[in-house]
C-alpha atoms as a PDB file:
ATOM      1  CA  UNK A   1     -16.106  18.205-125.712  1.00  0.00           C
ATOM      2  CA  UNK A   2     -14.388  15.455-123.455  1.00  0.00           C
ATOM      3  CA  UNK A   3     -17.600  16.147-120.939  1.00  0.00           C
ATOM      4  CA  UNK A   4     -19.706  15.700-123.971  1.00  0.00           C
ATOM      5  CA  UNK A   5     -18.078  11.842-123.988  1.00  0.00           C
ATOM      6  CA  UNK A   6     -18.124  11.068-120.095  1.00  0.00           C
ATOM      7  CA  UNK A   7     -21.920  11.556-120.240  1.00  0.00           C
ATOM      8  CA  UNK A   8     -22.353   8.829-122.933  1.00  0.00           C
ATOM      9  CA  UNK A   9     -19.883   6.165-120.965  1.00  0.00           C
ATOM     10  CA  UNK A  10     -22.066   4.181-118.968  1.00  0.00           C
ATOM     11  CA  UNK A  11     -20.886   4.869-115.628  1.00  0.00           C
ATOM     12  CA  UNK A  12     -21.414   1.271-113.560  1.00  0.00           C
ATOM     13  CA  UNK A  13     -22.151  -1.027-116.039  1.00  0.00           C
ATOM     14  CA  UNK A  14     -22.223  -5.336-114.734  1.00  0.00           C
ATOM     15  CA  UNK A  15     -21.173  -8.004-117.105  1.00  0.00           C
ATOM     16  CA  UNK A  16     -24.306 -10.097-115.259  1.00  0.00           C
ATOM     17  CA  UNK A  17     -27.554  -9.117-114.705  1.00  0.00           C
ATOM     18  CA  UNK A  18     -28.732  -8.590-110.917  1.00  0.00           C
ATOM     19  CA  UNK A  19     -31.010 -11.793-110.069  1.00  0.00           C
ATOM     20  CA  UNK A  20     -33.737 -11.521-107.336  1.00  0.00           C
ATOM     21  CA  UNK A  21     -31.395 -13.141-105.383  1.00  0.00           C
ATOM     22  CA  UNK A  22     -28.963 -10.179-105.594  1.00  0.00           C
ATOM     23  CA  UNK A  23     -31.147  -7.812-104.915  1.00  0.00           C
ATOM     24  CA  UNK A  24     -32.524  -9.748-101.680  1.00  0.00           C
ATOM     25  CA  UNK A  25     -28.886  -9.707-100.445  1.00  0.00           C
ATOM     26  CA  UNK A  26     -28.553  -6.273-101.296  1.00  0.00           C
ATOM     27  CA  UNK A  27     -31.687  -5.482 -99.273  1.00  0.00           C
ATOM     28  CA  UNK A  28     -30.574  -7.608 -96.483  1.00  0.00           C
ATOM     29  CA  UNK A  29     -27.167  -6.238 -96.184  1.00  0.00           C
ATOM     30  CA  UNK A  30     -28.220  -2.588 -95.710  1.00  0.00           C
ATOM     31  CA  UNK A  31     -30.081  -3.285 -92.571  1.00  0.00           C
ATOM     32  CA  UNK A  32     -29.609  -2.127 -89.538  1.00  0.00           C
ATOM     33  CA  UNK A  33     -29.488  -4.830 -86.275  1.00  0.00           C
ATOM     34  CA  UNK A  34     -33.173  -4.449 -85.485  1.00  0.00           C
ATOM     35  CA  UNK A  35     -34.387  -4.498 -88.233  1.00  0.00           C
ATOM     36  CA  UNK A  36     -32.743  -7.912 -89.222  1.00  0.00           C
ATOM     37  CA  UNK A  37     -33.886  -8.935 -86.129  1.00  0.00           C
ATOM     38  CA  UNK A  38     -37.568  -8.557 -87.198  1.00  0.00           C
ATOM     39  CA  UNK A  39     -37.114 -10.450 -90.794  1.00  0.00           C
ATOM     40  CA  UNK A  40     -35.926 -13.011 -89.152  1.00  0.00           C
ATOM     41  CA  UNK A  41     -38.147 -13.648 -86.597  1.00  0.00           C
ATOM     42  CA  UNK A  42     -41.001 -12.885 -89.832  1.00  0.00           C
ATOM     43  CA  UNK A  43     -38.880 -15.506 -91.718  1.00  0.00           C
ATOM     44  CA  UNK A  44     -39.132 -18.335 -89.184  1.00  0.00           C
ATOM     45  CA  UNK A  45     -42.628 -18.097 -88.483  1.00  0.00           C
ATOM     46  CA  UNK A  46     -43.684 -17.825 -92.315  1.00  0.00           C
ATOM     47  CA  UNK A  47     -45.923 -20.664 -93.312  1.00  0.00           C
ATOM     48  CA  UNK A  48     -48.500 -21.618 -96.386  1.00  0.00           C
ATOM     49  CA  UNK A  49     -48.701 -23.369 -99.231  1.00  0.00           C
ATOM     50  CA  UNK A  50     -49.042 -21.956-102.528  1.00  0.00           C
ATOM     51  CA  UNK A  51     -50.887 -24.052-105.454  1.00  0.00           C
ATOM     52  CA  UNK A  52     -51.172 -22.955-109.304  1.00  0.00           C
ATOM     53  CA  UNK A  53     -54.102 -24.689-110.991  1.00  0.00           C
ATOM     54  CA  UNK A  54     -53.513 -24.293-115.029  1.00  0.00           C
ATOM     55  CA  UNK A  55     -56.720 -24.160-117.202  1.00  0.00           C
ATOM     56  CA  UNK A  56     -57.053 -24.490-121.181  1.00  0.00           C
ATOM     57  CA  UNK A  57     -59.598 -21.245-121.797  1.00  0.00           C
ATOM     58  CA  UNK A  58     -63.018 -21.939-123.224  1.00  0.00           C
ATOM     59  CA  UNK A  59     -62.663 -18.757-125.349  1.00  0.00           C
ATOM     60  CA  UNK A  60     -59.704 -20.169-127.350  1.00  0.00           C
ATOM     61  CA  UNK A  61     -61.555 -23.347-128.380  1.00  0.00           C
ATOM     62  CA  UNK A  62     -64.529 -20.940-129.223  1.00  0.00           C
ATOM     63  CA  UNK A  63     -62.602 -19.042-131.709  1.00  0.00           C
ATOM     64  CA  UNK A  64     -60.645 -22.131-132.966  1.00  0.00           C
ATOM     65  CA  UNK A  65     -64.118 -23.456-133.840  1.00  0.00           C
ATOM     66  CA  UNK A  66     -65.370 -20.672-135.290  1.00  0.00           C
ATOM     67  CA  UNK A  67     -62.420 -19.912-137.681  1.00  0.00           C
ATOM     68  CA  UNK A  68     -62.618 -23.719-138.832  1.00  0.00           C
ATOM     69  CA  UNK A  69     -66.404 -23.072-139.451  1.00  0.00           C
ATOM     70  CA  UNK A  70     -65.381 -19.856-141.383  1.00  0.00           C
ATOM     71  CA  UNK A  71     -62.970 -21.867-143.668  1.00  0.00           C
ATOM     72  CA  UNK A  72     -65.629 -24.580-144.217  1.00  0.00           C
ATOM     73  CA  UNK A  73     -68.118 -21.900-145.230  1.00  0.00           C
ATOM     74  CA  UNK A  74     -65.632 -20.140-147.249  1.00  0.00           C
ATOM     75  CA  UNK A  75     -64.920 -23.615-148.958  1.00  0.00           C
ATOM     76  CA  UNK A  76     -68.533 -24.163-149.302  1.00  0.00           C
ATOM     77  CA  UNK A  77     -69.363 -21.194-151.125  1.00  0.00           C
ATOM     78  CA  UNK A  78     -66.133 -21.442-153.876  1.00  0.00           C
ATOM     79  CA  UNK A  79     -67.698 -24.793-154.401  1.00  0.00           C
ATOM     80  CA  UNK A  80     -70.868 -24.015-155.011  1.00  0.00           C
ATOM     81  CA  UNK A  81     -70.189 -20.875-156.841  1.00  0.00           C
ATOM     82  CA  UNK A  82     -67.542 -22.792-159.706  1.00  0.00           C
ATOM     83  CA  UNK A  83     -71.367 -24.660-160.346  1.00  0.00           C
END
């Protein structure tokens, strides 16, 4: 029974969760010299740019338009059927 119990106790349990950050420095810290060595030489000579170019999707207007003309129709027609 008490082995029953130590299998259901979490057995490393953090009161934070583990950011990227973290887990860089993790990754960082369990290289060897060369190795460190090579990301930092990759680190220094790193360069770009990165751009993010947001759009409002044609498709969502599309079906925004069509549901209004749905409701107009459906508006229509319990008009003209209470005639």
């Amino acid at each position: 029974m008490p082995d029953e119990i130590d299998d259901l106790v979490p057995q490393k349990q953090s009161l934070f969760p583990m950011t990227a950050d973290d887990i860089v420095d993790n990754a960082l810290q369990n290289l060897d010299e060369q190795q460190a060595r090579e990301v930092t030489k990759k680190a220094e000579t790193a360069t770009g740019t990165t751009s993010v170019e947001i759009k409002q999707s044609k498709s969502n207007r599309l079906i925004l338009m069509v549901a209004v003309a749905l409701a107009l129709l459906l508006v229509l027609i319990l008009l003209i059927s209470r005639l």
